[in-house]
Protein backbone atom coordinates (compact mmCIF):
# COMPACT_ATOMS: atom_id res chain seq x y z
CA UNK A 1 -53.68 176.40 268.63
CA UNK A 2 -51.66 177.63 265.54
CA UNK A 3 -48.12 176.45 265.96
CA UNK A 4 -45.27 179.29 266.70
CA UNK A 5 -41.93 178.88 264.43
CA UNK A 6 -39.37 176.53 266.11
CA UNK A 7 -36.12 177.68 268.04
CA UNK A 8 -33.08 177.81 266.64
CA UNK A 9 -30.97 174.76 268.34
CA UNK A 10 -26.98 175.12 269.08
CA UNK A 11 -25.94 171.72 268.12
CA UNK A 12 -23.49 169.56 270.46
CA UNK A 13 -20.61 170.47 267.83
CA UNK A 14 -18.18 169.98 271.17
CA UNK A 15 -18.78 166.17 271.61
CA UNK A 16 -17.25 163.72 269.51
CA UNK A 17 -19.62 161.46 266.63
CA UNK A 18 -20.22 158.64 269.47
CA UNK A 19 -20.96 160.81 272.05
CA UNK A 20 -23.26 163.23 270.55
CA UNK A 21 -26.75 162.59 271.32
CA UNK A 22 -28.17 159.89 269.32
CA UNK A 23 -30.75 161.83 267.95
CA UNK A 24 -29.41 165.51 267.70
CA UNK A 25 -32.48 166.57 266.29
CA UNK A 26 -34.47 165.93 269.43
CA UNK A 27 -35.05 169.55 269.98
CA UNK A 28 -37.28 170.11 267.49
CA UNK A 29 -38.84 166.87 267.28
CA UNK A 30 -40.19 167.42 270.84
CA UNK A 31 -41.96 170.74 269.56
CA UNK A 32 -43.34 168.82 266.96
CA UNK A 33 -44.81 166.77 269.10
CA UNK A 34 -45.87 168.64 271.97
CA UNK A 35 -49.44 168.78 272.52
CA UNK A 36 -51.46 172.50 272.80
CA UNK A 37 -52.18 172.63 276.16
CA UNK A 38 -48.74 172.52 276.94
CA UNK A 39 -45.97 174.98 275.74
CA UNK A 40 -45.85 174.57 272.31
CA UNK A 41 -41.46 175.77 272.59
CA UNK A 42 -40.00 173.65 275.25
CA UNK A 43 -37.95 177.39 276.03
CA UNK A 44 -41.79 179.11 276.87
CA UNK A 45 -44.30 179.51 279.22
CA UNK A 46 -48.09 178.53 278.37
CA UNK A 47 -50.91 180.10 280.56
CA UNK A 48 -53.14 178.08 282.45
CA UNK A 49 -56.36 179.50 283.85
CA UNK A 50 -53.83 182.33 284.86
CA UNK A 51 -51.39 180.73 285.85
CA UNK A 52 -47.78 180.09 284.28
CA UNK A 53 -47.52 176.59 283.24
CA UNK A 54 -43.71 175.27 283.77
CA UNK A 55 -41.83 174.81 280.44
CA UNK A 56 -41.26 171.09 279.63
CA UNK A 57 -36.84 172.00 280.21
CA UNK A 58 -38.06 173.20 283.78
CA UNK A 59 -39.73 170.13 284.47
CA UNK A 60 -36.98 167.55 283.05
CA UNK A 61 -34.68 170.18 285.36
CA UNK A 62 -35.61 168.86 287.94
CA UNK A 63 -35.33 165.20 287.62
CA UNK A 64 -33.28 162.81 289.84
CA UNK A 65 -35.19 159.24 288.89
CA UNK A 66 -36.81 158.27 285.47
CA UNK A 67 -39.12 155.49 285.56
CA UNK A 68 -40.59 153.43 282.77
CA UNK A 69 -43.15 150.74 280.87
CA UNK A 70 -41.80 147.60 279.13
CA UNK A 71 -44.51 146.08 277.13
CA UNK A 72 -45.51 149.06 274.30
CA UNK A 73 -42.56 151.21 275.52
CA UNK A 74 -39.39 149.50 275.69
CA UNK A 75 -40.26 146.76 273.19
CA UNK A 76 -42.29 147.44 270.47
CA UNK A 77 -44.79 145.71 272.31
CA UNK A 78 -44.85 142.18 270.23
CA UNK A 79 -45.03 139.26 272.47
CA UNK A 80 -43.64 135.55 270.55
CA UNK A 81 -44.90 132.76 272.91
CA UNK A 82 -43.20 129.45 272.29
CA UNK A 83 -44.91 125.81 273.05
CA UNK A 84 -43.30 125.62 276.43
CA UNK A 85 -44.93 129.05 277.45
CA UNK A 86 -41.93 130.66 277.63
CA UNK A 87 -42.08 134.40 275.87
CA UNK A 88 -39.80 136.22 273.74
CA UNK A 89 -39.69 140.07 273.62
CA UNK A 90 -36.76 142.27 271.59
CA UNK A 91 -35.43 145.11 273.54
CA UNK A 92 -33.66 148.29 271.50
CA UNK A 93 -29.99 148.57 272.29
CA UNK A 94 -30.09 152.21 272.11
CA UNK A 95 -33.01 152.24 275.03
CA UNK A 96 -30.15 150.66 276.70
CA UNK A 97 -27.42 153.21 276.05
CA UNK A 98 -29.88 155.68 277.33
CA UNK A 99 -30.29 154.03 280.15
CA UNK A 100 -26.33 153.92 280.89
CA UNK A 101 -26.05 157.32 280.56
CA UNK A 102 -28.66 158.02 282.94
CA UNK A 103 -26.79 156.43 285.06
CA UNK A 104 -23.35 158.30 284.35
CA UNK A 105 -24.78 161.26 285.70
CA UNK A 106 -26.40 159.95 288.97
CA UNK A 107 -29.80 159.85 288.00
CA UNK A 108 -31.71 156.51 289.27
CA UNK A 109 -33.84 154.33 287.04
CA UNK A 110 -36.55 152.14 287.58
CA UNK A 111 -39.42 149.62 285.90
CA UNK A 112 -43.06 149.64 286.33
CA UNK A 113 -45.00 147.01 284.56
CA UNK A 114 -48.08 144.64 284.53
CA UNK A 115 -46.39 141.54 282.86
CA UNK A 116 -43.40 139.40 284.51
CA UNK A 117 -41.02 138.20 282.37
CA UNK A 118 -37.24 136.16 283.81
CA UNK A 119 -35.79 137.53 280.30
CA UNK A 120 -36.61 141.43 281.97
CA UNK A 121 -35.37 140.22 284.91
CA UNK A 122 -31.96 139.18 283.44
CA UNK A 123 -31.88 142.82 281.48
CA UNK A 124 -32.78 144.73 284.35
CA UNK A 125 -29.63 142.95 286.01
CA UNK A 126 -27.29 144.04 283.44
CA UNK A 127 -28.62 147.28 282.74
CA UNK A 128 -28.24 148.00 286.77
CA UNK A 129 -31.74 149.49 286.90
CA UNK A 130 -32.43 150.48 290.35
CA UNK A 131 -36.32 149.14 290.54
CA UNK A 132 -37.90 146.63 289.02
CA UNK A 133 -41.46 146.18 290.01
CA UNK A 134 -43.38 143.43 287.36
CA UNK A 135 -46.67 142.08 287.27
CA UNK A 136 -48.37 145.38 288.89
CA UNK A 137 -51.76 146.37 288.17
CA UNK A 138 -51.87 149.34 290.92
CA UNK A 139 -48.33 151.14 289.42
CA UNK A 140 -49.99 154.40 291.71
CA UNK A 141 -49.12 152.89 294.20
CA UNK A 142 -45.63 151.86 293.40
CA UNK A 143 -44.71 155.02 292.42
CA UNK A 144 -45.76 156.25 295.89
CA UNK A 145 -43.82 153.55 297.26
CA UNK A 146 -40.36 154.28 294.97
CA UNK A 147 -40.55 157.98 296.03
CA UNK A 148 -40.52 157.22 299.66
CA UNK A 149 -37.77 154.59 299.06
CA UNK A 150 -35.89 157.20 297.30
CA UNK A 151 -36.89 160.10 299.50
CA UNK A 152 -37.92 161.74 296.02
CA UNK A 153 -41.26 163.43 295.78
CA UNK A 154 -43.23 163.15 292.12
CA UNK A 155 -41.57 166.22 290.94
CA UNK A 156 -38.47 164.70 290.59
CA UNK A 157 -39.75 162.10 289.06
CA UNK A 158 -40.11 161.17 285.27
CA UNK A 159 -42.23 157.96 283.91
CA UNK A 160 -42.34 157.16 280.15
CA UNK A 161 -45.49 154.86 278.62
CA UNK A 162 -47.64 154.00 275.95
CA UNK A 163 -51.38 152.67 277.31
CA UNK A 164 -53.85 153.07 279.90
CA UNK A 165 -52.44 151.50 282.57
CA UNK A 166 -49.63 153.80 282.76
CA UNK A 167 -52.09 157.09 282.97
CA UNK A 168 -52.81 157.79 286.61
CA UNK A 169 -49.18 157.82 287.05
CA UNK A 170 -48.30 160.11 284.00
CA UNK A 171 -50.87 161.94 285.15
CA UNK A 172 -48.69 162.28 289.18
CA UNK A 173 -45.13 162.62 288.05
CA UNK A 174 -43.32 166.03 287.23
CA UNK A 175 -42.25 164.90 283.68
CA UNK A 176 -44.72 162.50 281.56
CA UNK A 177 -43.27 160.96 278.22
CA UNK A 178 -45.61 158.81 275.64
CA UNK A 179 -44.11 157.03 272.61
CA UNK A 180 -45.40 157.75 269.50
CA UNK A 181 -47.77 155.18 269.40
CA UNK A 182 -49.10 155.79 272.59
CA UNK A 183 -53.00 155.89 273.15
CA UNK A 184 -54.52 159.02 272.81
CA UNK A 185 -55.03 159.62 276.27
CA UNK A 186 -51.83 158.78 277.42
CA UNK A 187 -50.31 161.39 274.80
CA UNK A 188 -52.99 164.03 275.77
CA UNK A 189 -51.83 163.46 279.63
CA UNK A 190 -48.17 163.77 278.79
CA UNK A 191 -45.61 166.51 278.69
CA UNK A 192 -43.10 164.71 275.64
CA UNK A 193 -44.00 163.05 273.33
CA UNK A 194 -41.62 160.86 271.46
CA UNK A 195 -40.93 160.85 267.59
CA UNK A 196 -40.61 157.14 268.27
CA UNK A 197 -42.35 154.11 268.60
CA UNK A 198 -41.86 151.88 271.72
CA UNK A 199 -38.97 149.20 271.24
CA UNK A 200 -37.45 151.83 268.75
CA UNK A 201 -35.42 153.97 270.84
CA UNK A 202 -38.77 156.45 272.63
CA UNK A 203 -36.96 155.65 275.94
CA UNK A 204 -33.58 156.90 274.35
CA UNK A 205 -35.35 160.15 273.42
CA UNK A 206 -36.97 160.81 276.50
CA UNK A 207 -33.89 160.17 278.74
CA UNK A 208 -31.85 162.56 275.99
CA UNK A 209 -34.10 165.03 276.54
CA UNK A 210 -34.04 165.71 280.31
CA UNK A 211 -29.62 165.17 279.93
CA UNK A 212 -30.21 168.02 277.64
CA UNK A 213 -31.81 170.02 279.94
CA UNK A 214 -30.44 169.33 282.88
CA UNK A 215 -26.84 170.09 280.85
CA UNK A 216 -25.22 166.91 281.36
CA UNK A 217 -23.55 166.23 278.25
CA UNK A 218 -20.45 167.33 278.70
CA UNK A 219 -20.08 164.70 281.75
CA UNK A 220 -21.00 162.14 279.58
CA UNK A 221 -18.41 162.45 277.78
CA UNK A 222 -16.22 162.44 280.28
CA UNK A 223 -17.28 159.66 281.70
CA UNK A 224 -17.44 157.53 278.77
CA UNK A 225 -14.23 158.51 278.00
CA UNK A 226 -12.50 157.28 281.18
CA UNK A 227 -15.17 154.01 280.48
CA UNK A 228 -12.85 153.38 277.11
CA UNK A 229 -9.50 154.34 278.27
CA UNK A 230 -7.43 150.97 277.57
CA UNK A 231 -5.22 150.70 280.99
């Protein structure tokens, strides 16, 4: 498919440096990365087999939970494992800020992911992420389980990865994200794809992106600004 010319992007000239999207070039990134069977302009329709295919802002639109990997997608996917058997893993501080901001706005978060780890555990806790489901194999089925929880259904939900164990739920939810160095198929299955590895702010892009769409910056920064009022 030949690639069409980019949009032109209004910038968020309103906000203030630290509350400006951390990476205000996001836009264009995603069309960069989009792949062809999917709307190659986040702002256009693609046709499938006749029909319209939704445009990747109508999707994020409709968001209300955003779930995600750890291993590959919030870390970088490195694993240090010390005599004692005790593991080490380095989580991106901007992942986290995303995260926050999710949050700001109302929208739930959650983990998926094979491995257990007490460190995730203890950054879950301080993150305040809503669910935390570790060492599943069958993440279908936890997904199935979250949106009854939540009375969402998958439409309004978002899931970000970067292997095969993640696919048969990017392949359920309303808005798929892959990092960059996701596996082939997880990137052909998926509506984003980020400009960044995982453990180097993916997760940060792909929450920025559905804010974006769903308009929510300028509550942000109202809420971050009542956050840093000194009282």
């Amino acid at each position: 498919m030949q690639r069409q010319s980019e949009p032109q992007i209004v910038p968020f000239f309103a906000l203030p440096p630290l509350l400006k999207p951390c990476y205000n070039t996001l836009p264009q990134k995603v069309t960069d990365t989009i792949w062809p069977r999917f709307s190659t302009t986040s702002g256009q329709k693609a046709q499938t087999n006749g029909e319209t295919e939704m445009t990747n802002n109508e999707r994020a639109r409709k968001i209300k939970m955003i779930l995600m990997d750890v291993d590959g997608t919030l870390t970088d996917g490195t694993i240090l494992v010390f005599p004692d058997g005790e593991e080490l893993k380095s989580y991106h501080v901007r992942d986290g800020m995303g995260i926050l901001m999710a949050h700001l706005v109302g929208l739930k978060t959650g983990i998926i992911t094979g491995k257990s780890s007490r460190a995730l555990d203890k950054r879950a806790t301080k993150l305040k992420i809503d669910e935390v489901h570790q060492g599943i194999l069958d993440k279908k089925k936890i997904l199935e389980e979250i949106c009854r929880r939540h009375r969402l259904t998958p439409e309004e939900v978002a899931y970000i990865g970067d292997d095969l164990g993640d696919l048969e739920v990017i392949k359920m939810v309303g808005f798929a994200g892959a990092v960059a160095d996701a596996h082939a198929l997880v990137k052909q299955a998926s509506h984003f794809i980020s400009s960044f590895r995982g453990g180097q702010g993916a997760v940060r892009e792909f929450i920025e992106f559905i804010l974006t769409a769903q308009e929510r910056w300028p509550q942000i920064e109202e809420k971050l600004t009542e956050l840093t009022k000194i009282k």
